[in-house]
PDB file of N, CA and C in Angstrom:
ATOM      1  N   UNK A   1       0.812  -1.206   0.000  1.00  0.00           N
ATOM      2  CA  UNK A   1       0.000   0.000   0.000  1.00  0.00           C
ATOM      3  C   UNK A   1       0.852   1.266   0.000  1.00  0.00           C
ATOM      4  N   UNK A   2       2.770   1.414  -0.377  1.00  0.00           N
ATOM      5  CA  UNK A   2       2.974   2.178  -0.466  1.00  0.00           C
ATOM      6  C   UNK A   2       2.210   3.357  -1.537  1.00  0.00           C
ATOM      7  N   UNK A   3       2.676   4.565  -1.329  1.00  0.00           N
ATOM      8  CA  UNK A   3       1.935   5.500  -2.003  1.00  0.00           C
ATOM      9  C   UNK A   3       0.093   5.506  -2.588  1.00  0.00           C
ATOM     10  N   UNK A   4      -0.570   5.341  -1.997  1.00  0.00           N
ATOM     11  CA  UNK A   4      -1.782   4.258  -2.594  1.00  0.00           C
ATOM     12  C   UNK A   4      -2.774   5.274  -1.209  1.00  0.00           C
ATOM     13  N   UNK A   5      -3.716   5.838  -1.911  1.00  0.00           N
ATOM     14  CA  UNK A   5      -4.411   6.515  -0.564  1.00  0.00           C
ATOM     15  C   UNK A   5      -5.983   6.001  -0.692  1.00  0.00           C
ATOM     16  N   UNK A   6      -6.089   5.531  -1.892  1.00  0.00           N
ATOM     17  CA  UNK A   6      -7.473   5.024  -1.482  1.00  0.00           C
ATOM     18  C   UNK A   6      -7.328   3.287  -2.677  1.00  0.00           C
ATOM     19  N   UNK A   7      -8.741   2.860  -2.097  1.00  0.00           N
ATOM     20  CA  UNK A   7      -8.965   1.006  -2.287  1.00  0.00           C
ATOM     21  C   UNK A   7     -10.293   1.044  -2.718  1.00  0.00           C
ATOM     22  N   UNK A   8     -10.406   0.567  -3.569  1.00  0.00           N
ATOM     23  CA  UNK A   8     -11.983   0.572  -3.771  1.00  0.00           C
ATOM     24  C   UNK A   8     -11.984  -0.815  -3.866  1.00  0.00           C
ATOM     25  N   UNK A   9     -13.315  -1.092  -3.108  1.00  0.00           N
ATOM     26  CA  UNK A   9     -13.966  -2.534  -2.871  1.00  0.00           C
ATOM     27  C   UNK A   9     -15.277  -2.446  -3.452  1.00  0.00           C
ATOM     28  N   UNK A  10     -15.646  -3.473  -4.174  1.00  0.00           N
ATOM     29  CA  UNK A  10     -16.315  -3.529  -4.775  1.00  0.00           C
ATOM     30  C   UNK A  10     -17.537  -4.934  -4.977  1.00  0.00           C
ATOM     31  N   UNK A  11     -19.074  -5.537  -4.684  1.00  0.00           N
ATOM     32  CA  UNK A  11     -18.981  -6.899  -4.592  1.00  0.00           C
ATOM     33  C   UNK A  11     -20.281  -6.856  -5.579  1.00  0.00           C
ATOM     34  N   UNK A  12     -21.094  -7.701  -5.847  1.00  0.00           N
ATOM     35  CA  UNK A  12     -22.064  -8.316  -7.180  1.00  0.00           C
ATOM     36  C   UNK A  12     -23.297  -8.058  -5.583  1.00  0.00           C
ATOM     37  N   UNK A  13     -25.158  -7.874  -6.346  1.00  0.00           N
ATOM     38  CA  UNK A  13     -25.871  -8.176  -5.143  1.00  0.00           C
ATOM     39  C   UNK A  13     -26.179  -8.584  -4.157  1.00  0.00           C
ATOM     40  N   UNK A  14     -25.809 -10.221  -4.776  1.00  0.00           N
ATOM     41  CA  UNK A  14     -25.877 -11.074  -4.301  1.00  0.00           C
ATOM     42  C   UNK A  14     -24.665 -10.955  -2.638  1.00  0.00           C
ATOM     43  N   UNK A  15     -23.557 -10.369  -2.863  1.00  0.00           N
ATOM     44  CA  UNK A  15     -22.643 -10.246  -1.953  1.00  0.00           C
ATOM     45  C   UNK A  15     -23.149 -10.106  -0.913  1.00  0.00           C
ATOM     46  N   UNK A  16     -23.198 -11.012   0.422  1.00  0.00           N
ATOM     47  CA  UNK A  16     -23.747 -10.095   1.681  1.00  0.00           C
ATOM     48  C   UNK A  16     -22.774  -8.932   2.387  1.00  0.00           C
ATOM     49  N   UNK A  17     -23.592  -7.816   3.378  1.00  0.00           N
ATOM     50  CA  UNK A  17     -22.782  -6.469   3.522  1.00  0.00           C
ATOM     51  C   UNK A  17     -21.973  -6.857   4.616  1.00  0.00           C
ATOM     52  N   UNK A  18     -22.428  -8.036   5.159  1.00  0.00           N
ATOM     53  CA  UNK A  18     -21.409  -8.132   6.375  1.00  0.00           C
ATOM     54  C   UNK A  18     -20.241  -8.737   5.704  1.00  0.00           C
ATOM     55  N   UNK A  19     -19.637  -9.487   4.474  1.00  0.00           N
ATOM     56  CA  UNK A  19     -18.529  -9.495   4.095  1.00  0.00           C
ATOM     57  C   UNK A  19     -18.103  -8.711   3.385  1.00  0.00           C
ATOM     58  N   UNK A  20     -18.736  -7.691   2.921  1.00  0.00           N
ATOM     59  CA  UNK A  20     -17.648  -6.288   2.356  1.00  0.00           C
ATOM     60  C   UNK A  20     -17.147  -5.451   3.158  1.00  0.00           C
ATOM     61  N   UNK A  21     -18.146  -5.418   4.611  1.00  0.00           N
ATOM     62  CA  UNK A  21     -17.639  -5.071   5.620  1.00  0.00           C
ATOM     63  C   UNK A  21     -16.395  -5.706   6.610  1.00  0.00           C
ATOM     64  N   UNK A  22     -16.364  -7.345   6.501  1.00  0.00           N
ATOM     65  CA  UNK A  22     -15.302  -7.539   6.571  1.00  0.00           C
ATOM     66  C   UNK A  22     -14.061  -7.589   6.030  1.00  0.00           C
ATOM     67  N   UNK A  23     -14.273  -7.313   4.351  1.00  0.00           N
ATOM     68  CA  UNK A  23     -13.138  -7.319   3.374  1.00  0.00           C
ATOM     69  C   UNK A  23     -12.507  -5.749   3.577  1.00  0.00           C
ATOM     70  N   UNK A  24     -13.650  -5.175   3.822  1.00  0.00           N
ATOM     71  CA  UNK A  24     -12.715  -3.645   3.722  1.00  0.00           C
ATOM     72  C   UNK A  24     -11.899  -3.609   5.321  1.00  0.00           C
ATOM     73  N   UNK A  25     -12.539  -4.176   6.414  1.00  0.00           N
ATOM     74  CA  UNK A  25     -11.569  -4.195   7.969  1.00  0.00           C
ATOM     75  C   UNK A  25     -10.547  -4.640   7.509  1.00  0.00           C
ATOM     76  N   UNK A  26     -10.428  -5.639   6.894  1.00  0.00           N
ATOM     77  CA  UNK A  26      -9.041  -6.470   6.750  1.00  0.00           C
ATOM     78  C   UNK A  26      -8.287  -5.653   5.686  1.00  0.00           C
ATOM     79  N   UNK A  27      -8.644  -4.953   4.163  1.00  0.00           N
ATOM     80  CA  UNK A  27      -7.484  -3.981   4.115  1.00  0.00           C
ATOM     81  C   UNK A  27      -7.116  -3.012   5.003  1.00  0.00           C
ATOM     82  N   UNK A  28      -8.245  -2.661   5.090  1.00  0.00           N
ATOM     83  CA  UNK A  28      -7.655  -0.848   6.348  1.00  0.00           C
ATOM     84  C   UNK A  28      -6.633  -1.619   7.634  1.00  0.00           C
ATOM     85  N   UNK A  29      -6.725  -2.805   8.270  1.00  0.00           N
ATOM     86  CA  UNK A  29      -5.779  -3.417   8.935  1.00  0.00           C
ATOM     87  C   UNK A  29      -4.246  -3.865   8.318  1.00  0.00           C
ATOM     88  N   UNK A  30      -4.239  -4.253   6.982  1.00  0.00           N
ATOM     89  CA  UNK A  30      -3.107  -4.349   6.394  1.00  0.00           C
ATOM     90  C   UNK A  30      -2.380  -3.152   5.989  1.00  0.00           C
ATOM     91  N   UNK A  31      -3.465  -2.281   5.647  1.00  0.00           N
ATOM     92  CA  UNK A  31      -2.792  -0.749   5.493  1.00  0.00           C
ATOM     93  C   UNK A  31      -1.986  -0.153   6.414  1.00  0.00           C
ATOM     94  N   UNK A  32      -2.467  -0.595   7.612  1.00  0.00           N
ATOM     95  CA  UNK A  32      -2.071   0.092   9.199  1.00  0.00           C
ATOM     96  C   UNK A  32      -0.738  -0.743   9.723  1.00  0.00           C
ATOM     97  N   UNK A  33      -0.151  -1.469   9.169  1.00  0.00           N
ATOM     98  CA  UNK A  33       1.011  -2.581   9.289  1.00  0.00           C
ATOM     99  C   UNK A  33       2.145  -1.602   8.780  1.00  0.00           C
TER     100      UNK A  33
END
């Protein structure tokens, strides 16, 4: 994630929100490393 200020996540309808919500915790946690 050098130089890199934003991530876009992105999922299909079907996606439920509680795993985009967990996909985006887990970058913003790798970001913070």
């Amino acid at each position: 994630f050098d130089n890199i200020k934003s991530v876009g996540i992105c999922g299909a309808t079907s996606t439920p929100e509680w795993l985009m919500r967990n996909v985006a915790e887990k970058v913003k946690s790798l970001s913070e490393k």
